[in-house]
C-alpha atoms as a PDB file:
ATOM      1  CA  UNK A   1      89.097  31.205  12.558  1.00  0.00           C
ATOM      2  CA  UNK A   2      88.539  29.151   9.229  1.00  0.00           C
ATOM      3  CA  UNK A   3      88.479  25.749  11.227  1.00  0.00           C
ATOM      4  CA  UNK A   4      85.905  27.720  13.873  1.00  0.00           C
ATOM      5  CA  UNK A   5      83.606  28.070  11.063  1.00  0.00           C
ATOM      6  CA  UNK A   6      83.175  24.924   9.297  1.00  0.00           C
ATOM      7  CA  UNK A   7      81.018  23.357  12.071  1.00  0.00           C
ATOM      8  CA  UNK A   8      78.624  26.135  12.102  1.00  0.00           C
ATOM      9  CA  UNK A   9      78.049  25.480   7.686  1.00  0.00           C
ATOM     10  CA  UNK A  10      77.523  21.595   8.986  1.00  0.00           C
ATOM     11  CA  UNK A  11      75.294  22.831  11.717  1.00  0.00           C
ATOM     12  CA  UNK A  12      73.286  25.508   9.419  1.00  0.00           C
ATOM     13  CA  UNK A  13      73.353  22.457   6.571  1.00  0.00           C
ATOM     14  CA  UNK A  14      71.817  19.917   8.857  1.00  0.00           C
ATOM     15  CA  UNK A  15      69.462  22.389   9.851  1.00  0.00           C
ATOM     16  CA  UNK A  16      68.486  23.112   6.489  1.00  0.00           C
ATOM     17  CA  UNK A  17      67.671  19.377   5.556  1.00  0.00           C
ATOM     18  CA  UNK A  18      65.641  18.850   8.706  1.00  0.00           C
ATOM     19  CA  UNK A  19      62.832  21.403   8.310  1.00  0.00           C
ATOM     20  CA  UNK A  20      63.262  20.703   4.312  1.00  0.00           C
ATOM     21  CA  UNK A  21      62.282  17.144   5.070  1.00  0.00           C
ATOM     22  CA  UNK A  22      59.128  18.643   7.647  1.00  0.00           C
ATOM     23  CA  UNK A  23      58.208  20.440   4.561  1.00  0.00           C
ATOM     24  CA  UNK A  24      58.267  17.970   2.095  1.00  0.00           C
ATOM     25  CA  UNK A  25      56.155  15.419   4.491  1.00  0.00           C
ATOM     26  CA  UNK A  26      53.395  18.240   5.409  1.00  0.00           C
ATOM     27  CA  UNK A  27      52.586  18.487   1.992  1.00  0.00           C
ATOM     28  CA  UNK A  28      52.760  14.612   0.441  1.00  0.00           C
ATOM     29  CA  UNK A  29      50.830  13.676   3.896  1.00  0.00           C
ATOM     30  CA  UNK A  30      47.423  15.442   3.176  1.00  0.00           C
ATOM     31  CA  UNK A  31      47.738  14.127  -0.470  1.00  0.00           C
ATOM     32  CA  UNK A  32      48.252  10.750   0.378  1.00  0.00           C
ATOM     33  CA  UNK A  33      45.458  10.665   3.047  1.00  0.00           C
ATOM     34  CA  UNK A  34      42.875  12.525   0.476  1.00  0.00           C
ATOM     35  CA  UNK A  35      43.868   9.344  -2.006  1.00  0.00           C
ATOM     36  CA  UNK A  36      42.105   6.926   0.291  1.00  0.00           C
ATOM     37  CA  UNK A  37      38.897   8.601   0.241  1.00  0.00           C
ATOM     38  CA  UNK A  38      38.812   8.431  -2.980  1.00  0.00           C
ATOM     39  CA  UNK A  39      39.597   4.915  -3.725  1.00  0.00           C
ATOM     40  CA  UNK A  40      37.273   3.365  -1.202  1.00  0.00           C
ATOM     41  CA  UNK A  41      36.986  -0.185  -1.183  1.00  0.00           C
ATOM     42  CA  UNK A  42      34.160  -1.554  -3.305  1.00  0.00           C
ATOM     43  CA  UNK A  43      33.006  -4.020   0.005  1.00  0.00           C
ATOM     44  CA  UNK A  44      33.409  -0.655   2.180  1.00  0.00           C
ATOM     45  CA  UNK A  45      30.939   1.592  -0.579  1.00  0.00           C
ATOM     46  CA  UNK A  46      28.532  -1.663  -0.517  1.00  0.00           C
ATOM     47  CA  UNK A  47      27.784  -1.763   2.688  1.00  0.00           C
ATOM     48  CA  UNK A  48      27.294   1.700   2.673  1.00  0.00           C
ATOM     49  CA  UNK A  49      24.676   1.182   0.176  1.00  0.00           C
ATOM     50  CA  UNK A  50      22.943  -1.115   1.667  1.00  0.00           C
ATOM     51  CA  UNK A  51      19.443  -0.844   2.970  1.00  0.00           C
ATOM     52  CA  UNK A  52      19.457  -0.530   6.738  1.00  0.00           C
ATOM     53  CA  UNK A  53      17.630  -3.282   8.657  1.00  0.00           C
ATOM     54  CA  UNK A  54      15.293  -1.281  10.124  1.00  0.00           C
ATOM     55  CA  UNK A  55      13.825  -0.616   7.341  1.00  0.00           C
ATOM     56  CA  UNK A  56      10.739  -3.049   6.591  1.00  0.00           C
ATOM     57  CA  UNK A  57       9.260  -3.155   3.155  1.00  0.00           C
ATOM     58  CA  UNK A  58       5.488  -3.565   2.642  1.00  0.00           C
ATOM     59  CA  UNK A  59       4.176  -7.404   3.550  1.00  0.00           C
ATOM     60  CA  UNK A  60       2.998  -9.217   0.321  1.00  0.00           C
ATOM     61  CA  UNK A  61      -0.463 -10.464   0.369  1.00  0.00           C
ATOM     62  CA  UNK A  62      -1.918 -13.502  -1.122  1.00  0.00           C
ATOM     63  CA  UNK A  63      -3.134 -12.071  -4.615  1.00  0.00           C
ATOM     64  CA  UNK A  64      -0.244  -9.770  -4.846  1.00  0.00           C
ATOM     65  CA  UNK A  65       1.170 -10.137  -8.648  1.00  0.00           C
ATOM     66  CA  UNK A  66      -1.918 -12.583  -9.560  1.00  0.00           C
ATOM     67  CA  UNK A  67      -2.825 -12.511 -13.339  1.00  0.00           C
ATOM     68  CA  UNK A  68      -6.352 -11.215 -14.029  1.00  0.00           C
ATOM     69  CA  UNK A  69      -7.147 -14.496 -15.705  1.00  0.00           C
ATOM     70  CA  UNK A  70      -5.988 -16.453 -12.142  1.00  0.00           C
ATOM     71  CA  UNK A  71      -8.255 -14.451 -10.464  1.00  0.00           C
ATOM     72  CA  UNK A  72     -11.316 -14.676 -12.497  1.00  0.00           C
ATOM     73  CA  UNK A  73     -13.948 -17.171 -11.080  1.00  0.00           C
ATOM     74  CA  UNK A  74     -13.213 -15.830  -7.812  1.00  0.00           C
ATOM     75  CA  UNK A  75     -15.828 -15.065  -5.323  1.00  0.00           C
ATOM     76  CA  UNK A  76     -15.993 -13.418  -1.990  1.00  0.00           C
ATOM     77  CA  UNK A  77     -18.745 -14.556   0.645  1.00  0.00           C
ATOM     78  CA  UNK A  78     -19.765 -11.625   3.015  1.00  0.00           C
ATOM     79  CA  UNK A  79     -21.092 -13.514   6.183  1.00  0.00           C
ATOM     80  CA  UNK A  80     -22.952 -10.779   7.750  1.00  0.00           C
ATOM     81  CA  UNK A  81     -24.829 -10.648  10.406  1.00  0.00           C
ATOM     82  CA  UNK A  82     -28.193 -10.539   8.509  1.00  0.00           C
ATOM     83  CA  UNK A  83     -26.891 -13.346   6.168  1.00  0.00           C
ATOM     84  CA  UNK A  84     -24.590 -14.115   3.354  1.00  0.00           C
ATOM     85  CA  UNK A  85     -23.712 -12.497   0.343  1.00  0.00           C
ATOM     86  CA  UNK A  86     -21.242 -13.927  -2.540  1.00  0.00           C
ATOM     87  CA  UNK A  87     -19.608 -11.686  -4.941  1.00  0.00           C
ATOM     88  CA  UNK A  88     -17.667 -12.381  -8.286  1.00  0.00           C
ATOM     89  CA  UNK A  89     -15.240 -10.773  -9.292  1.00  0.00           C
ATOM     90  CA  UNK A  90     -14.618  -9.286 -12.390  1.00  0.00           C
ATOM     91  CA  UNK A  91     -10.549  -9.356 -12.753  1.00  0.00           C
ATOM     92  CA  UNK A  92     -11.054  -8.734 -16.691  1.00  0.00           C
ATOM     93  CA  UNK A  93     -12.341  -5.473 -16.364  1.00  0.00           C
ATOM     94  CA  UNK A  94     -11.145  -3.812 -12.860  1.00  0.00           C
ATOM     95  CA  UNK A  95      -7.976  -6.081 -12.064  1.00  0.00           C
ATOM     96  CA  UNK A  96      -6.336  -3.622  -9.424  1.00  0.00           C
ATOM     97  CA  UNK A  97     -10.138  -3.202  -8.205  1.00  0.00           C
ATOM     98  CA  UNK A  98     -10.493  -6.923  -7.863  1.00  0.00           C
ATOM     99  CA  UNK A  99      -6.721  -7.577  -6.494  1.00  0.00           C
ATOM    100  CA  UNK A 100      -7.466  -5.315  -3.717  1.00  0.00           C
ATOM    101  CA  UNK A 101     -11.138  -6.659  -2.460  1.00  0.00           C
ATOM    102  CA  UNK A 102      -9.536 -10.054  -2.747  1.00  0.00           C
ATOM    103  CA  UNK A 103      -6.732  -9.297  -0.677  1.00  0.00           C
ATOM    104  CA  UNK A 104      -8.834  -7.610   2.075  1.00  0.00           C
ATOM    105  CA  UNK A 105     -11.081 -10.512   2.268  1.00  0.00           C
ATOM    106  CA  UNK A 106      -8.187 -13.467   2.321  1.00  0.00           C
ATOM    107  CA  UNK A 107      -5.914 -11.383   4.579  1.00  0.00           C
ATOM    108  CA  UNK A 108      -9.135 -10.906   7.159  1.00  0.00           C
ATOM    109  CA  UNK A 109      -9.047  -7.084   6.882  1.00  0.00           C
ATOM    110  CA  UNK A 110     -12.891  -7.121   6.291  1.00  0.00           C
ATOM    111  CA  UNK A 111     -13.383  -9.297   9.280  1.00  0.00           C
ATOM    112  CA  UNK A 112     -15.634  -7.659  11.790  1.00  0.00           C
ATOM    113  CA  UNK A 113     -15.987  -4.302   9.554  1.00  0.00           C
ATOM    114  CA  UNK A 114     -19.441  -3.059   9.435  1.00  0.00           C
ATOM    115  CA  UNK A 115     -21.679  -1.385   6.573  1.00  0.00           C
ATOM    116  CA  UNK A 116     -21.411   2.146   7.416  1.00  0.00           C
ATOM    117  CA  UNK A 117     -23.357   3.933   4.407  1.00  0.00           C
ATOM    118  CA  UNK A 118     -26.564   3.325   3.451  1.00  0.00           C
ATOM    119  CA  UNK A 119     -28.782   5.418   0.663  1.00  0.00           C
ATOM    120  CA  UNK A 120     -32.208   3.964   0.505  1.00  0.00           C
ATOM    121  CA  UNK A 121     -32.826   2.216  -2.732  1.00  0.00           C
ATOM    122  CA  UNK A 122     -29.846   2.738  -3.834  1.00  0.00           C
ATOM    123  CA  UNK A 123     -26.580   1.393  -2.017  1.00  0.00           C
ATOM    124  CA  UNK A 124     -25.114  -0.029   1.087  1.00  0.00           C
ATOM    125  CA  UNK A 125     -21.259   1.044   1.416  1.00  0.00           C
ATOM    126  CA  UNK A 126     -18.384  -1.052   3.661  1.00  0.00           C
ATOM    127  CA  UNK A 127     -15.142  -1.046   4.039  1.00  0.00           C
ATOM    128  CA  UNK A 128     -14.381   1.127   6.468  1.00  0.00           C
ATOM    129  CA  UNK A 129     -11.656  -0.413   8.673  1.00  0.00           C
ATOM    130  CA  UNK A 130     -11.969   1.661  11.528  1.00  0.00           C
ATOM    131  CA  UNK A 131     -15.160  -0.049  12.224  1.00  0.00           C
ATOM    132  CA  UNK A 132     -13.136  -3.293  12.488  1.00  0.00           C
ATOM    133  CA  UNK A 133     -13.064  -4.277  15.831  1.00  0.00           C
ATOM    134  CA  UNK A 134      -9.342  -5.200  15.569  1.00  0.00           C
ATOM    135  CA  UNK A 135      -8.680  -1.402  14.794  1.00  0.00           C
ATOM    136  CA  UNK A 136      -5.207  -0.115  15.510  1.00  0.00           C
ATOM    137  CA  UNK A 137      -1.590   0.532  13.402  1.00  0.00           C
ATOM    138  CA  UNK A 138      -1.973  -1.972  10.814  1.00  0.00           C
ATOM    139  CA  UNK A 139      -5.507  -1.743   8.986  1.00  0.00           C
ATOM    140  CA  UNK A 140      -4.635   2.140   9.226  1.00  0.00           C
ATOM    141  CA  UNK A 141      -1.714   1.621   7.506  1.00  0.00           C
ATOM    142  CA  UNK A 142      -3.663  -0.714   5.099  1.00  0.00           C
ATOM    143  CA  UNK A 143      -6.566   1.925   4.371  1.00  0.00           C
ATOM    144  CA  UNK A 144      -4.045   4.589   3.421  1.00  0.00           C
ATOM    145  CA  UNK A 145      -3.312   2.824   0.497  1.00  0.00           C
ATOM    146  CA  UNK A 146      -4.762   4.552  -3.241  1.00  0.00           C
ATOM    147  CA  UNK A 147      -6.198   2.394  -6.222  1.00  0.00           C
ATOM    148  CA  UNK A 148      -5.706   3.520  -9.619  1.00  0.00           C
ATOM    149  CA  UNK A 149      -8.941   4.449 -11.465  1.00  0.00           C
ATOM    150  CA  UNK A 150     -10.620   1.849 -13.818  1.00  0.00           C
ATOM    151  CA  UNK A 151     -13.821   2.790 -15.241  1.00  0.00           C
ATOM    152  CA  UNK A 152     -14.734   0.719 -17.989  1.00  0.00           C
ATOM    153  CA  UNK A 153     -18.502   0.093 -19.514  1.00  0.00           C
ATOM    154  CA  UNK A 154     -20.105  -2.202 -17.255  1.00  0.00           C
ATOM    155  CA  UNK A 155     -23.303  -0.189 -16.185  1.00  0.00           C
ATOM    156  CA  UNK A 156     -24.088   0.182 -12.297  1.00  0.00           C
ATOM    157  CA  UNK A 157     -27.467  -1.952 -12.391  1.00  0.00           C
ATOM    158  CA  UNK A 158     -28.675  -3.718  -8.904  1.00  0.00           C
ATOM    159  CA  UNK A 159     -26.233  -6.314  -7.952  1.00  0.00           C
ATOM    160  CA  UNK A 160     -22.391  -4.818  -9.501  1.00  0.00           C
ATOM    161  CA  UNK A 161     -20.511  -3.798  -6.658  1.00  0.00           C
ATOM    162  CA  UNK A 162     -18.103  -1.207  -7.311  1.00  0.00           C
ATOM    163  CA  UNK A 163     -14.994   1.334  -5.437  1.00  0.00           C
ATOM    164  CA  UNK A 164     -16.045   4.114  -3.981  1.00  0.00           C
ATOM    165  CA  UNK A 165     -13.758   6.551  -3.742  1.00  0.00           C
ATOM    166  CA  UNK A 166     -13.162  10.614  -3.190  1.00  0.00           C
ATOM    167  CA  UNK A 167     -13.491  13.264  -6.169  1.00  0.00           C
ATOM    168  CA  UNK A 168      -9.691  13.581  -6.718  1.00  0.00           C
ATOM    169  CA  UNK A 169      -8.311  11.022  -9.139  1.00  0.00           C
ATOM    170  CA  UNK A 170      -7.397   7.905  -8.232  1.00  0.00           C
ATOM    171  CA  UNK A 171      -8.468   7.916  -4.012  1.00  0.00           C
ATOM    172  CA  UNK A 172     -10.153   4.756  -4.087  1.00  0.00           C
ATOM    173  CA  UNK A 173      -8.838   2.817  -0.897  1.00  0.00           C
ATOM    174  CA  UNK A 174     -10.663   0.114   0.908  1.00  0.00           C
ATOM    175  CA  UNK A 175     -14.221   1.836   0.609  1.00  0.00           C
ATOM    176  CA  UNK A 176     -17.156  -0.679  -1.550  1.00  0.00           C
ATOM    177  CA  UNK A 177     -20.545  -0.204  -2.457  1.00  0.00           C
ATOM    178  CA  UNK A 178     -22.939  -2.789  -3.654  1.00  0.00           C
ATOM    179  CA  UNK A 179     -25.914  -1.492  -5.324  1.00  0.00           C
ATOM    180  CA  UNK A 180     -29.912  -2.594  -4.558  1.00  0.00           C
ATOM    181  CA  UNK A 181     -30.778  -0.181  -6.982  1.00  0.00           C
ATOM    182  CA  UNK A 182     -29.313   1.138 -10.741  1.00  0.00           C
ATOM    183  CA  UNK A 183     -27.331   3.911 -10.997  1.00  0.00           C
ATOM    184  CA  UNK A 184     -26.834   4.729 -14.224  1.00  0.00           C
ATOM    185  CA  UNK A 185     -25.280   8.403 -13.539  1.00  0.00           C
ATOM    186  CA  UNK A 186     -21.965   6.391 -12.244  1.00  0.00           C
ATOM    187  CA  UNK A 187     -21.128   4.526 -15.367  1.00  0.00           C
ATOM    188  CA  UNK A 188     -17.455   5.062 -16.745  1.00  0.00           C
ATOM    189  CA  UNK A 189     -16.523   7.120 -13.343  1.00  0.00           C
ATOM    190  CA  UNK A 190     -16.244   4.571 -10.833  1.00  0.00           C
ATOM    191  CA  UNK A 191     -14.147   0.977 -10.980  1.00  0.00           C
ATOM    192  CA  UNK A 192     -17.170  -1.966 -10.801  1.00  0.00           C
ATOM    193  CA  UNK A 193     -15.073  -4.683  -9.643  1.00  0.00           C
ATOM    194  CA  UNK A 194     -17.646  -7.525  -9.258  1.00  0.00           C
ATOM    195  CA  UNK A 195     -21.236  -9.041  -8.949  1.00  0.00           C
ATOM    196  CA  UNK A 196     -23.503 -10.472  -6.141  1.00  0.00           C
ATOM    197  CA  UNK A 197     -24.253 -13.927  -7.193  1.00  0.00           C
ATOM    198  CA  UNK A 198     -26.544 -14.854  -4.109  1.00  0.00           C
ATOM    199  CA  UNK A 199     -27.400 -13.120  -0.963  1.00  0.00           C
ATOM    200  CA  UNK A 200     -29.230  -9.552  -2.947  1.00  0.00           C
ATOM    201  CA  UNK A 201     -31.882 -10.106  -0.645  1.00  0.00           C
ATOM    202  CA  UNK A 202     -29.352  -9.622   2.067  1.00  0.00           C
ATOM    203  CA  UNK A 203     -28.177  -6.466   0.401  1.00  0.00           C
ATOM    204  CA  UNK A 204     -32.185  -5.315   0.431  1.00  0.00           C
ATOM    205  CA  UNK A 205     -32.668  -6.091   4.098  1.00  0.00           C
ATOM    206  CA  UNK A 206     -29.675  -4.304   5.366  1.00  0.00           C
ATOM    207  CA  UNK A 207     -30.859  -0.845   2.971  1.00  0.00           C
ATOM    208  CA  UNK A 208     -34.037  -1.297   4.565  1.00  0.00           C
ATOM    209  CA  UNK A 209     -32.778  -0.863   8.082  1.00  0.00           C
ATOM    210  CA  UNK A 210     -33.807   1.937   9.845  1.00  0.00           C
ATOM    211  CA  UNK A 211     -30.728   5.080   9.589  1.00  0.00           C
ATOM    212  CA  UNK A 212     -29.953   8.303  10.992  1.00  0.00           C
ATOM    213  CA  UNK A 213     -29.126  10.414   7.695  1.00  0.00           C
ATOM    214  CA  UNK A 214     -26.983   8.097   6.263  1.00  0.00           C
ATOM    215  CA  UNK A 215     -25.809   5.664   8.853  1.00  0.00           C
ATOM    216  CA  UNK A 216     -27.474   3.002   9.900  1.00  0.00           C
ATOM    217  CA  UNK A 217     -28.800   3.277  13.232  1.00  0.00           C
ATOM    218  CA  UNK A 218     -27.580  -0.445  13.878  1.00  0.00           C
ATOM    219  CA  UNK A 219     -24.775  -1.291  11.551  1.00  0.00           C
ATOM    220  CA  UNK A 220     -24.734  -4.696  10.401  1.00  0.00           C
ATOM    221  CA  UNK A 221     -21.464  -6.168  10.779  1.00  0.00           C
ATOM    222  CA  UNK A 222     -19.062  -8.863   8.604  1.00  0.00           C
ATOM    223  CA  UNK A 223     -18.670 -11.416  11.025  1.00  0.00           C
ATOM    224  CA  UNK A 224     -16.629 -12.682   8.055  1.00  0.00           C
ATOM    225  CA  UNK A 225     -15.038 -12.843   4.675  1.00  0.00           C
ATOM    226  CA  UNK A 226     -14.352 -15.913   2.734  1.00  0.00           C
ATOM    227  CA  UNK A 227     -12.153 -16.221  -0.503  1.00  0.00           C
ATOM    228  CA  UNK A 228     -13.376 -19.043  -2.803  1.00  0.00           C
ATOM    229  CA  UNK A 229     -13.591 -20.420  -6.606  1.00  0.00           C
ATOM    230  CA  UNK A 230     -17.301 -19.439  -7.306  1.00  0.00           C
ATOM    231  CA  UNK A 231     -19.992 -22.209  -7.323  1.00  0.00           C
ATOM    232  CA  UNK A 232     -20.755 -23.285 -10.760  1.00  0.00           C
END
């Protein structure tokens, strides 16, 4: 009976080792596998980090990151339909102001854009891109963006052209005015950006079109916009 009952203590042994070695792996497995998560490769947790290609940042423009003092003796020729007019900018005093009316003219934005606003002796107001008759995703896109306010103490006589924008802070967009007449009460509120050097009497004839309220009844259009050094 004693040599009948060894094999069974090698049996229950072997046993024993088996499902102690099942043991032991179900528990270093998980720990092991948990390690590699957290020691990811650096070139796997790079290009995890990286920006997908879909992904399209906004296009520069021409006077994107242009000094104010590279930009000064600029001027912008409206050719309108009732004539030219030339403005100057005034980088010193209304940089962002002047970066962004530079821009729309050199990029084309203002091509084909009408003057949509007219107060009688007093203004004419463009800039309105859904006038343009290239209209669609991009000038949308383009109007949505907001200026920062820069009032300074140039006074709104006849001739400064200046942002117009909404009551809340900083809404200026693509919206301009040029004034035919002074308005004093908008000094230190709104961002004059430039002058007309030649062409005011364009400026008169296109306030003195008949309107309808407050639009023009037949909107004189941009044909185009020019971006120069100003005529000395």
């Amino acid at each position: 009976m004693a040599r009948a009952s060894r094999p069974c203590f090698h049996a229950d042994l072997m046993k024993f080792l088996f499902f102690s070695l099942i043991i032991c792996c179900a528990v270093v497995l998980p720990k092991g596998v948990l390690g590699q998560a957290q020691t990811e490769p650096a070139d796997t947790a790079k290009k995890a980090n990286t920006r997908p290609s879909g992904v399209e940042e906004a296009p520069k423009e021409p006077f994107d990151g242009v000094p104010p003092e590279k930009m000064s003796g600029q001027c912008v020729t409206l050719d309108t339909e009732a004539g030219a007019i030339v403005i100057e900018m005034m980088p010193e005093v209304a940089p962002e102001s002047s970066r962004n009316f530079l821009n729309l003219a050199a990029t084309g934005a203002l091509d084909t854009t009408v003057f949509s606003r007219v107060l009688k002796g007093f203004v004419i107001q463009g800039g309105n891109l859904s006038t343009s008759e290239r209209w669609g995703a991009e000038l949308a896109k383009r109007m949505s963006r907001h200026l920062p306010d820069e009032p300074s103490d140039v006074k709104h006589v006849r001739g400064i052209v200046s942002m117009a924008r909404g009551e809340q802070p900083n809404s200026a967009t693509t919206h301009f005015f040029i004034l035919v007449g002074d308005g004093h009460h908008l000094d230190g509120k709104f961002a004059a950006f430039g002058r007309v050097v030649k062409g005011i009497e364009v400026a008169d004839a296109i306030n003195q079109a008949a309107v309808n309220g407050e639009a023009p009844e037949k909107p004189v259009r941009i044909k185009r916009a020019l971006v120069g050094h100003c005529a000395p």
